[in-house]
Structure formats: C-alpha cells, structure tokens
PDB file of N, CA and C in Angstrom:
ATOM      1  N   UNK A   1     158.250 -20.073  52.578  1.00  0.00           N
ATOM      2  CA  UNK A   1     157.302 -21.123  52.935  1.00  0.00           C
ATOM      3  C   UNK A   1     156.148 -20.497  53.703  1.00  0.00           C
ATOM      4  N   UNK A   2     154.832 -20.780  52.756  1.00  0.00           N
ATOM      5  CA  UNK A   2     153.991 -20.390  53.808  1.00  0.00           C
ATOM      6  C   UNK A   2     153.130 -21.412  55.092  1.00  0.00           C
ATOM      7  N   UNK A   3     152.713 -20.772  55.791  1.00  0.00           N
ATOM      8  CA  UNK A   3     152.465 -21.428  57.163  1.00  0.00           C
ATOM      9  C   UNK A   3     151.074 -21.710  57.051  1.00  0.00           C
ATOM     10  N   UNK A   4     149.997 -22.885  57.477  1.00  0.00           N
ATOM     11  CA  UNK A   4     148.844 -22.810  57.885  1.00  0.00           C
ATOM     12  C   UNK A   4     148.579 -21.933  58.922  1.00  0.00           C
ATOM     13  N   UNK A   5     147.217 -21.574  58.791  1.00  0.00           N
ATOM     14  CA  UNK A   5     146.376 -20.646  59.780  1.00  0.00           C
ATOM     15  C   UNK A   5     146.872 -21.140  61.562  1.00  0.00           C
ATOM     16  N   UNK A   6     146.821 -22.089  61.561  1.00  0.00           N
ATOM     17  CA  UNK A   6     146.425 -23.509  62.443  1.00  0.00           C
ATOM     18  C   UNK A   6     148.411 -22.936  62.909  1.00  0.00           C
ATOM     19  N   UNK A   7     148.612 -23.632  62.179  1.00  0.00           N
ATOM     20  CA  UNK A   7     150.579 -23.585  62.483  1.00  0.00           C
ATOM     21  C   UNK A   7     151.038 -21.913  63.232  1.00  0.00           C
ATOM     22  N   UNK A   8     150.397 -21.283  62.544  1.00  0.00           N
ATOM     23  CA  UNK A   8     150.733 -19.564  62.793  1.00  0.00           C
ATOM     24  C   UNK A   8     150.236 -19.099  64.268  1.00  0.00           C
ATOM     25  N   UNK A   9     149.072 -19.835  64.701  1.00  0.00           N
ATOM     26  CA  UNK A   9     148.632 -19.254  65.810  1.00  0.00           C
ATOM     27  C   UNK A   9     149.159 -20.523  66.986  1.00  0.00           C
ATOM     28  N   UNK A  10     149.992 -21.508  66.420  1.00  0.00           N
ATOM     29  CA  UNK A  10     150.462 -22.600  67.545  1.00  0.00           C
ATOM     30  C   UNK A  10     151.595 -22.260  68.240  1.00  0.00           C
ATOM     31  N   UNK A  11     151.285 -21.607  69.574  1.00  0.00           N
ATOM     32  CA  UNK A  11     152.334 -20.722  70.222  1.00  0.00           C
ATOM     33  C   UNK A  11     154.126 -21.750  70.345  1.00  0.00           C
ATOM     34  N   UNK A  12     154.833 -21.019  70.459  1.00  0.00           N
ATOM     35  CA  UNK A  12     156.458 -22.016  70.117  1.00  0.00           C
ATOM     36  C   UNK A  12     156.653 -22.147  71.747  1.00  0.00           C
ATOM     37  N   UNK A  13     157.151 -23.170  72.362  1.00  0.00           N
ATOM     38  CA  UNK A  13     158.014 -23.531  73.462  1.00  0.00           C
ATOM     39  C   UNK A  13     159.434 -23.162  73.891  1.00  0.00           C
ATOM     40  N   UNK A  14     159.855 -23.045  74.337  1.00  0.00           N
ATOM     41  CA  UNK A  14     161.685 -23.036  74.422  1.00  0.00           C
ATOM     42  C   UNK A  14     161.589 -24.365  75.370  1.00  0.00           C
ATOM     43  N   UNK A  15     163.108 -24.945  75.304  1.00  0.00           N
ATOM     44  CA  UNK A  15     163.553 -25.955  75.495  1.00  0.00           C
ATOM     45  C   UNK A  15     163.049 -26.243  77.501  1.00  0.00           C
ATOM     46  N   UNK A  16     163.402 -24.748  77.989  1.00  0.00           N
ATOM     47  CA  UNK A  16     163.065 -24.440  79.219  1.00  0.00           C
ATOM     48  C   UNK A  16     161.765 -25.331  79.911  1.00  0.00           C
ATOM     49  N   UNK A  17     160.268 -24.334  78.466  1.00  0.00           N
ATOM     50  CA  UNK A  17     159.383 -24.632  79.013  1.00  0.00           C
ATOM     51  C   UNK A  17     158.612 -25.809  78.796  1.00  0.00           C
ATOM     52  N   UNK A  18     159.546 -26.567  77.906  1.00  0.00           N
ATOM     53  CA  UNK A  18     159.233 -27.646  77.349  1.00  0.00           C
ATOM     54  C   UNK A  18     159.399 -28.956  78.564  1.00  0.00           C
ATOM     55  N   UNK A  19     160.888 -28.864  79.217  1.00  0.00           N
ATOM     56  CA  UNK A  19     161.420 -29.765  80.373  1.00  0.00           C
ATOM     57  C   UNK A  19     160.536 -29.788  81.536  1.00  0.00           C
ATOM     58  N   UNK A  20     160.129 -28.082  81.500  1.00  0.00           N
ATOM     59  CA  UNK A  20     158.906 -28.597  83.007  1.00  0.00           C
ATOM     60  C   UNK A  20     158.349 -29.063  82.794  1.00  0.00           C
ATOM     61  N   UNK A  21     157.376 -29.044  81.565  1.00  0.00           N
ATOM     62  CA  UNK A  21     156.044 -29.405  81.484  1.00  0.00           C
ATOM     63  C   UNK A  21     156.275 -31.124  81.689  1.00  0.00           C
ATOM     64  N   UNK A  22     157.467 -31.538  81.590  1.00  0.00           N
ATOM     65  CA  UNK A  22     157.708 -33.030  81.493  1.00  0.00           C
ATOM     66  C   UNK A  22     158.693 -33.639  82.865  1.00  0.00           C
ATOM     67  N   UNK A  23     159.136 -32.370  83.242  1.00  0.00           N
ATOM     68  CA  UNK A  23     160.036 -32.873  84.398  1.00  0.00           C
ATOM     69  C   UNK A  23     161.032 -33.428  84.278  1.00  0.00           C
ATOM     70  N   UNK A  24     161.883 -33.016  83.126  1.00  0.00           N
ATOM     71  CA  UNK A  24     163.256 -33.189  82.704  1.00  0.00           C
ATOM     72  C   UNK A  24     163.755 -31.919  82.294  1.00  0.00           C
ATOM     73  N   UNK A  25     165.430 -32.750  82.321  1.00  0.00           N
ATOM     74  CA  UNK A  25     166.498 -31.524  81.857  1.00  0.00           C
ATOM     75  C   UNK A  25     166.081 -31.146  80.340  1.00  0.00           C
ATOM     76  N   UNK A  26     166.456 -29.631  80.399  1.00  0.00           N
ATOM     77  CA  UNK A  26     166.356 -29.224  79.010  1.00  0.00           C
ATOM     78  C   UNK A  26     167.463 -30.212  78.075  1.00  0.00           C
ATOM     79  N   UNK A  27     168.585 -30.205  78.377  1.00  0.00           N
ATOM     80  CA  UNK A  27     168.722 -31.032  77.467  1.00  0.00           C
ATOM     81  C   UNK A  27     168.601 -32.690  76.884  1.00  0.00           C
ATOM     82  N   UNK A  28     167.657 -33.044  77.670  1.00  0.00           N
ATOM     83  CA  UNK A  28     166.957 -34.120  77.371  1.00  0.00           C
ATOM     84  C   UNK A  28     165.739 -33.467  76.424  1.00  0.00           C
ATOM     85  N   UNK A  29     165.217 -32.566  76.699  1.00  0.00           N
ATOM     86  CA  UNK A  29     164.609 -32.396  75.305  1.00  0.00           C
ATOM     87  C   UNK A  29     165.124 -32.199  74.077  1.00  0.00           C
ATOM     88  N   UNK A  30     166.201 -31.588  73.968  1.00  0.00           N
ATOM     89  CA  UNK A  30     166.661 -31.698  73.013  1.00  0.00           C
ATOM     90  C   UNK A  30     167.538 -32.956  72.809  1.00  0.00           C
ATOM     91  N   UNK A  31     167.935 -33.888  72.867  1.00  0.00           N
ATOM     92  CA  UNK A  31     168.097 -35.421  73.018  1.00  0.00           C
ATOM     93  C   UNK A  31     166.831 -35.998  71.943  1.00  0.00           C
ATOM     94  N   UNK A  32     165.454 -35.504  72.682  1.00  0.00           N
ATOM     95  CA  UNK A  32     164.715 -36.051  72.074  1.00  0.00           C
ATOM     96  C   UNK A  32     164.124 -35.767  70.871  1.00  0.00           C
ATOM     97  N   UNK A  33     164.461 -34.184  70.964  1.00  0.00           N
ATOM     98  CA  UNK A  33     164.160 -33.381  69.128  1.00  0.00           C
ATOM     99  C   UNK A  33     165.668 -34.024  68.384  1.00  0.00           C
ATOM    100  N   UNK A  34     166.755 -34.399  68.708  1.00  0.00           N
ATOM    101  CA  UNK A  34     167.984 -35.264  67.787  1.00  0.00           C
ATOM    102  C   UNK A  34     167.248 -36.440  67.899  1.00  0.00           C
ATOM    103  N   UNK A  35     166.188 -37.346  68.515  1.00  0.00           N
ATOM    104  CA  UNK A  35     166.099 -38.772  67.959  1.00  0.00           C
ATOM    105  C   UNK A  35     164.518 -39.058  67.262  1.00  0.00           C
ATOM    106  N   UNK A  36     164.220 -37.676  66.797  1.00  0.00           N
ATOM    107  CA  UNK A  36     163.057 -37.244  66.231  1.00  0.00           C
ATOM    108  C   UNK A  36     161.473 -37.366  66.916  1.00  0.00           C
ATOM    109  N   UNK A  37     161.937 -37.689  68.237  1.00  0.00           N
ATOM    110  CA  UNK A  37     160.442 -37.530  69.010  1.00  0.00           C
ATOM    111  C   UNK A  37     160.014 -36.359  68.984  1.00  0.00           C
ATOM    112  N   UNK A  38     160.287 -35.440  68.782  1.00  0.00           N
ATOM    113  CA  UNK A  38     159.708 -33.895  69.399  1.00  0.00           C
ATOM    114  C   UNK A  38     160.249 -32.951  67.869  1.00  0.00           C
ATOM    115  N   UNK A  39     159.186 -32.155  67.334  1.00  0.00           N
ATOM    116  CA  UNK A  39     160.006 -31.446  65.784  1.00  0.00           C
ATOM    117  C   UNK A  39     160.614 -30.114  66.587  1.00  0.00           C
ATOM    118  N   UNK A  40     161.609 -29.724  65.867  1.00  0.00           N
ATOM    119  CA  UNK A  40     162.433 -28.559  66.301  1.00  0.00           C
ATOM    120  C   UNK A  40     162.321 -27.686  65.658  1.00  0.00           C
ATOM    121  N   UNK A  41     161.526 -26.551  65.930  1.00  0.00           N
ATOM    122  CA  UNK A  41     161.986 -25.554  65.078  1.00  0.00           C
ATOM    123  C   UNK A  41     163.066 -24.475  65.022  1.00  0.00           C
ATOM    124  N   UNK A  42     164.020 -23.514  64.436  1.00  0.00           N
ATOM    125  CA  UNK A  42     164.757 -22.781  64.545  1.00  0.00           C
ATOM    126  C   UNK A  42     164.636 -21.936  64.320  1.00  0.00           C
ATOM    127  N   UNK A  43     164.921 -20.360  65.306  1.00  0.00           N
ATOM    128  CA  UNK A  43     165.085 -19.717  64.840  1.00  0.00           C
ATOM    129  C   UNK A  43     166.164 -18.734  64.375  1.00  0.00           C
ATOM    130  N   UNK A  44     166.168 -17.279  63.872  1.00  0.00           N
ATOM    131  CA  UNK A  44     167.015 -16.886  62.624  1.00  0.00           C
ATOM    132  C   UNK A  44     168.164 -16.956  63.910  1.00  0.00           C
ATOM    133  N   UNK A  45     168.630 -16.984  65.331  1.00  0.00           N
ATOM    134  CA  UNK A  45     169.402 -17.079  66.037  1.00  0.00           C
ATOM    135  C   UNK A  45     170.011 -18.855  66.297  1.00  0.00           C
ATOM    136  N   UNK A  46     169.175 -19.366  65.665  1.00  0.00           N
ATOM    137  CA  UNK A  46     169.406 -20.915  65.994  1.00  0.00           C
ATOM    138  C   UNK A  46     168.964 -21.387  67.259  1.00  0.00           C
ATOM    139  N   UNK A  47     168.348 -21.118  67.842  1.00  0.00           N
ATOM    140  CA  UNK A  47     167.682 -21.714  69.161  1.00  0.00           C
ATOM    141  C   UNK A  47     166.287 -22.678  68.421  1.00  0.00           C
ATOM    142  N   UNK A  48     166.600 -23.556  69.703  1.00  0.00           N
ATOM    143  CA  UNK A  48     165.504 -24.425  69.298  1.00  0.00           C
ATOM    144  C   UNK A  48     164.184 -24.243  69.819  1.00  0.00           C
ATOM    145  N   UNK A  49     163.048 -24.375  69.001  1.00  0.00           N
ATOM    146  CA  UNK A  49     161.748 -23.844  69.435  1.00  0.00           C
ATOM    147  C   UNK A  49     160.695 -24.733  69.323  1.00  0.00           C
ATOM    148  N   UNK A  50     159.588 -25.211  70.287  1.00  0.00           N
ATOM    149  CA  UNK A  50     158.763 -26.783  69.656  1.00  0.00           C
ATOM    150  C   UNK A  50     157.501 -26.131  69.332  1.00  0.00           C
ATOM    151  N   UNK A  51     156.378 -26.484  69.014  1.00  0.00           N
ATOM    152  CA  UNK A  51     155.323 -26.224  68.696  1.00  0.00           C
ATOM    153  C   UNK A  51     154.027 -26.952  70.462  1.00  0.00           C
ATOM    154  N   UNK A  52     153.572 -25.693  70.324  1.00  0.00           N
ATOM    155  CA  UNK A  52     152.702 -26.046  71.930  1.00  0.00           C
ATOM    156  C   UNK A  52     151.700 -27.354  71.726  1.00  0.00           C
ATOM    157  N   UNK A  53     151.162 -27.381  70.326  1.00  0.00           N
ATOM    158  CA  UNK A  53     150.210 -28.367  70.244  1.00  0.00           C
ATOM    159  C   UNK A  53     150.871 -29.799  70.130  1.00  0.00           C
ATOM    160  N   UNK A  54     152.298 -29.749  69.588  1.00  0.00           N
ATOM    161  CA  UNK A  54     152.798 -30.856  69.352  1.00  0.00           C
ATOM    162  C   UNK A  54     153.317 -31.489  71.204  1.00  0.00           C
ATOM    163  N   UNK A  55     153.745 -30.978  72.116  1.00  0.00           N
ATOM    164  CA  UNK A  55     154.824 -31.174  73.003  1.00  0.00           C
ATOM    165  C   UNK A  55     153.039 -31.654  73.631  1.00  0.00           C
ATOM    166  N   UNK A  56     151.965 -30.928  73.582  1.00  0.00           N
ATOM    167  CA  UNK A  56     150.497 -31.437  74.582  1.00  0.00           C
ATOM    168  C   UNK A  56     150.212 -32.719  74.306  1.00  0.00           C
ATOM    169  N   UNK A  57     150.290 -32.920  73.018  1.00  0.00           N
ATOM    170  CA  UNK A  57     150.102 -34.230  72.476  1.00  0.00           C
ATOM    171  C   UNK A  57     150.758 -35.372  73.011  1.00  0.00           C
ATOM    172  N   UNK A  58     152.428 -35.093  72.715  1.00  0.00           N
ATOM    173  CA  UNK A  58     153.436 -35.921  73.695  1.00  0.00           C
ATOM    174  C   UNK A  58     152.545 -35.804  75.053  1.00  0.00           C
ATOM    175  N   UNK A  59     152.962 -34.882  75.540  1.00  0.00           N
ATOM    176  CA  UNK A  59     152.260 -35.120  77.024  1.00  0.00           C
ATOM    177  C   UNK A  59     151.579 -35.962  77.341  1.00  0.00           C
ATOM    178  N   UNK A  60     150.279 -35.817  76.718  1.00  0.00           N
ATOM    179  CA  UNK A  60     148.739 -36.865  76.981  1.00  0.00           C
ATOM    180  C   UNK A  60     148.627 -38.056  76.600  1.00  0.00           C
ATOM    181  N   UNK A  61     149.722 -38.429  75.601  1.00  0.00           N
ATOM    182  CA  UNK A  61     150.080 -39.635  75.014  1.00  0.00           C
ATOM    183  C   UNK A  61     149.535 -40.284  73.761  1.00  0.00           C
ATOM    184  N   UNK A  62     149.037 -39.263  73.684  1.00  0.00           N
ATOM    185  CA  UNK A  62     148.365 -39.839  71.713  1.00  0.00           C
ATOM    186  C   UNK A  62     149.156 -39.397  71.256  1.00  0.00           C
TER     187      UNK A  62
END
C-alpha cells in the first residue's frame, strides 16, 4: 500500500504521547482507538501508533 506525500511526513504518536496531550491514561486512548474515535495504526511489533495531524484535530475539536 502506498502512502500519500501528506500521510508519510504525518509524524506517528505512541499511546504515551497521545494521553498527555489530553490528560488521560494511556489506556483510555486506546479505549478510544477500540470505539473508533482515534485511527490506530500498527506496527510490524503490534504497538499502537496515531497519526499527529489526526489526535490535533481531536484536540481543537473539529
């Protein structure tokens, strides 16, 4: 699968840096990537990884 330009340079999150930015437990983020608020990506280790532009968005509320 190839990636947009746009997608390739959208730095990935870990679950970690995802909870500060929101002030919850990591695994409430992932809570919320299982009830499809937040997309998950994986990698070849299986950890879950979000996309920076997507989690800013959540943030700001659009």
């Amino acid at each position: 699968m190839m990636l947009a330009a746009s997608e390739e340079r959208d730095p990935l999150l870990t679950p970690g840096e995802v909870a500060a930015l929101f002030r919850v437990d990591p695994k409430t983020v992932t809570r919320w990537a299982k009830a499809g608020k937040l997309t998950a990506i994986r990698t070849l280790g299986g950890h879950r990884r979000y996309r920076s532009s997507e989690v800013h968005r959540l943030l700001s509320g659009s």
